[in-house]
C-alpha atoms as a PDB file:
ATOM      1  CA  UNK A   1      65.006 109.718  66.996  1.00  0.00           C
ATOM      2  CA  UNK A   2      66.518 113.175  66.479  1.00  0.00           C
ATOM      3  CA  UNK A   3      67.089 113.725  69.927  1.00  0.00           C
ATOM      4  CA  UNK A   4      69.415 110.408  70.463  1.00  0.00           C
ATOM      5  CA  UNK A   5      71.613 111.670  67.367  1.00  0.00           C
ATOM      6  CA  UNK A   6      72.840 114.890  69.531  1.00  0.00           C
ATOM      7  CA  UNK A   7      73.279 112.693  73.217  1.00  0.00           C
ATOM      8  CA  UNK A   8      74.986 110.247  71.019  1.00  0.00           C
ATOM      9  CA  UNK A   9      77.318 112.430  69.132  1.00  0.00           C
ATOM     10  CA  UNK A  10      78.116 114.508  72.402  1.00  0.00           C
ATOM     11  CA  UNK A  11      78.820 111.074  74.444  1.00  0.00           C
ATOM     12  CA  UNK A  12      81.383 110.390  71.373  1.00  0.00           C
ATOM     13  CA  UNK A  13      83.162 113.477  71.237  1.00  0.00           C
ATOM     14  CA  UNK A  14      83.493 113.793  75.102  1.00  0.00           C
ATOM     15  CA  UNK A  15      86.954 113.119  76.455  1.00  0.00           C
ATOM     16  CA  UNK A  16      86.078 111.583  79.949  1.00  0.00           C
ATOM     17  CA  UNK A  17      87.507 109.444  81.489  1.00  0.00           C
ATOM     18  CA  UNK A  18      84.705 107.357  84.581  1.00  0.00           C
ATOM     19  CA  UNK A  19      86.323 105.387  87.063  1.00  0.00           C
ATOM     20  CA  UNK A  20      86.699 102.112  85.933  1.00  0.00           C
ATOM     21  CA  UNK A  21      87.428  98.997  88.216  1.00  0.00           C
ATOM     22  CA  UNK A  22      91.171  99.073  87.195  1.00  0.00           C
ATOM     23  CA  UNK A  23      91.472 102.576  87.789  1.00  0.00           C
ATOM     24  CA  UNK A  24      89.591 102.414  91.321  1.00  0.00           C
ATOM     25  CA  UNK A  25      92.318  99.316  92.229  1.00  0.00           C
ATOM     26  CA  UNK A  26      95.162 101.298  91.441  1.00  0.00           C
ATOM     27  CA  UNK A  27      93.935 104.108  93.427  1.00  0.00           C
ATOM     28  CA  UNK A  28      92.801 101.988  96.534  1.00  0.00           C
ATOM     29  CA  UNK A  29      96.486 100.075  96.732  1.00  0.00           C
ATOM     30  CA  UNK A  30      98.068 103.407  96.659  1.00  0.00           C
ATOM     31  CA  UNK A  31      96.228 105.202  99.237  1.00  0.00           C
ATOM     32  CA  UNK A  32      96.707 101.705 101.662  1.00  0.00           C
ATOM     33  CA  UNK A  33     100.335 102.112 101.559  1.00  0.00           C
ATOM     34  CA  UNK A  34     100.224 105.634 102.371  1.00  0.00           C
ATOM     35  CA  UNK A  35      97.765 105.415 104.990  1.00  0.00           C
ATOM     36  CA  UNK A  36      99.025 101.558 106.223  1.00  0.00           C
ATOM     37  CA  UNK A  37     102.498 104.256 107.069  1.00  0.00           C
ATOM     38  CA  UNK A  38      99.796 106.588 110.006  1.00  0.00           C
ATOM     39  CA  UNK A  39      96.864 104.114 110.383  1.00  0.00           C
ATOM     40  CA  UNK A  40      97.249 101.836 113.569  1.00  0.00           C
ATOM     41  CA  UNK A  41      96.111  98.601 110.809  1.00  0.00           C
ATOM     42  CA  UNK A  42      95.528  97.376 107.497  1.00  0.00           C
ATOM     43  CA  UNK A  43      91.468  97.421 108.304  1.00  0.00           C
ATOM     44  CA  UNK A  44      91.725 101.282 109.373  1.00  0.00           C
ATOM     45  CA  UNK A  45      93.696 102.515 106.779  1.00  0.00           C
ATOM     46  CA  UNK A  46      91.309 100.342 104.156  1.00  0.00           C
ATOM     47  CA  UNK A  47      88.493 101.699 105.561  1.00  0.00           C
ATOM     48  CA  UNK A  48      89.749 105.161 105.339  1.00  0.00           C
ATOM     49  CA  UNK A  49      90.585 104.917 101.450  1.00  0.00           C
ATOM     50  CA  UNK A  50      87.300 103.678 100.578  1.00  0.00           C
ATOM     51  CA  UNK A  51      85.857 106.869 102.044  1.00  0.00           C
ATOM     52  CA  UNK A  52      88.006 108.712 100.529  1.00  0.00           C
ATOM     53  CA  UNK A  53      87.311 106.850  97.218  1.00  0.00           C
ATOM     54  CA  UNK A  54      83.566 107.081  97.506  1.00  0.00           C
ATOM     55  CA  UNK A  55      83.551 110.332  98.265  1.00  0.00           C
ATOM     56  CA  UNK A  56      85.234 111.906  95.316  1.00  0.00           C
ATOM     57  CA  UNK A  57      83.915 109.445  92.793  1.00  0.00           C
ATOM     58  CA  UNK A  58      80.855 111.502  94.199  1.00  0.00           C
ATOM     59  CA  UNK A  59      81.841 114.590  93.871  1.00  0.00           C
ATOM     60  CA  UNK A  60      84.191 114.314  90.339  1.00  0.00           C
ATOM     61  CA  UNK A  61      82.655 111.235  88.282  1.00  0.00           C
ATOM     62  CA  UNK A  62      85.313 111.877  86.108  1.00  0.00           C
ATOM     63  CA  UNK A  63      88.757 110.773  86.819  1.00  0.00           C
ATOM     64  CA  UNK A  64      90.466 113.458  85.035  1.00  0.00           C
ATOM     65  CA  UNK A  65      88.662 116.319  86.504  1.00  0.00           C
ATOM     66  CA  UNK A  66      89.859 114.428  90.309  1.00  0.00           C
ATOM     67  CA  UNK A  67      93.383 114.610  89.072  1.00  0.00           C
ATOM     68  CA  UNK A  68      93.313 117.939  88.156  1.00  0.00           C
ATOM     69  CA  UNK A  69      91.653 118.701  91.292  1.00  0.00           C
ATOM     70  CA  UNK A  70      94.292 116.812  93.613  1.00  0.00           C
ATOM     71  CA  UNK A  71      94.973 120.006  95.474  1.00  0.00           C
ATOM     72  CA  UNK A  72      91.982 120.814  96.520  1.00  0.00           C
ATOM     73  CA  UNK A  73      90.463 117.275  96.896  1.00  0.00           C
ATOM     74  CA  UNK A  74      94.219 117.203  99.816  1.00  0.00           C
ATOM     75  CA  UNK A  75      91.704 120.209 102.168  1.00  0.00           C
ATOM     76  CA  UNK A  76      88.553 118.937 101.145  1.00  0.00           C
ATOM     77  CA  UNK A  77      86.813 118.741 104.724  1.00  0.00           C
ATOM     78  CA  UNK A  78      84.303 116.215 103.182  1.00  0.00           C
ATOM     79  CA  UNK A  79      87.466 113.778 102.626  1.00  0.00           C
ATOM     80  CA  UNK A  80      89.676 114.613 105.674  1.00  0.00           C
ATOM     81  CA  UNK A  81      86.665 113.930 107.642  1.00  0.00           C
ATOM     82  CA  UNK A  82      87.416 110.138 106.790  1.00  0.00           C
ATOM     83  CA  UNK A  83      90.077 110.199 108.862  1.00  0.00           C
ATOM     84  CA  UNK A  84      87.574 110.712 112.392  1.00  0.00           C
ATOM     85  CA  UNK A  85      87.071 107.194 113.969  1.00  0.00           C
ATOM     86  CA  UNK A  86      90.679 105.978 112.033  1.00  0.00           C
ATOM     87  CA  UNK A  87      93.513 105.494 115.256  1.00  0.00           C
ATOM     88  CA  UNK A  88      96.687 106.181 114.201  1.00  0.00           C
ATOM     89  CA  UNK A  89     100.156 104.493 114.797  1.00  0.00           C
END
């Protein structure tokens, strides 16, 4: 029983944010109309955002510590990689 008090108390105080379904929506829609503006279709530019998606849920569970990591996540080879197989406009 003491041992839940501390895990319970730390899940309370800790400020993050997961990726909800609401929050994974909004991203998706935005990265299709980027990518619908280079990808040759709607399919290949879908595809490519839920790569990209999947991939940094992965590596920041957190969606705050993905936004402040924007910059980096932009070079990240493990996310530019899901543009191979895409064809472009």
């Amino acid at each position: 029983m003491h041992k839940i008090i501390p895990l319970v108390l730390l899940l309370g105080i800790c400020s993050c944010k997961t990726w909800n379904e609401d929050d994974k929506d909004a991203w998706k829609q935005a990265c299709t109309e980027n990518a619908s503006k280079w990808a040759a279709s709607d399919a290949d530019a879908k595809t490519y955002c839920d790569c990209v998606l999947d991939k940094m849920i992965k590596k920041y569970p957190n969606e705050n510590d993905a936004l402040e990591h924007i910059g980096e996540l932009a070079t990240d080879t493990s996310l530019t990689n899901c543009k191979k197989g895409i064809k472009r406009k």
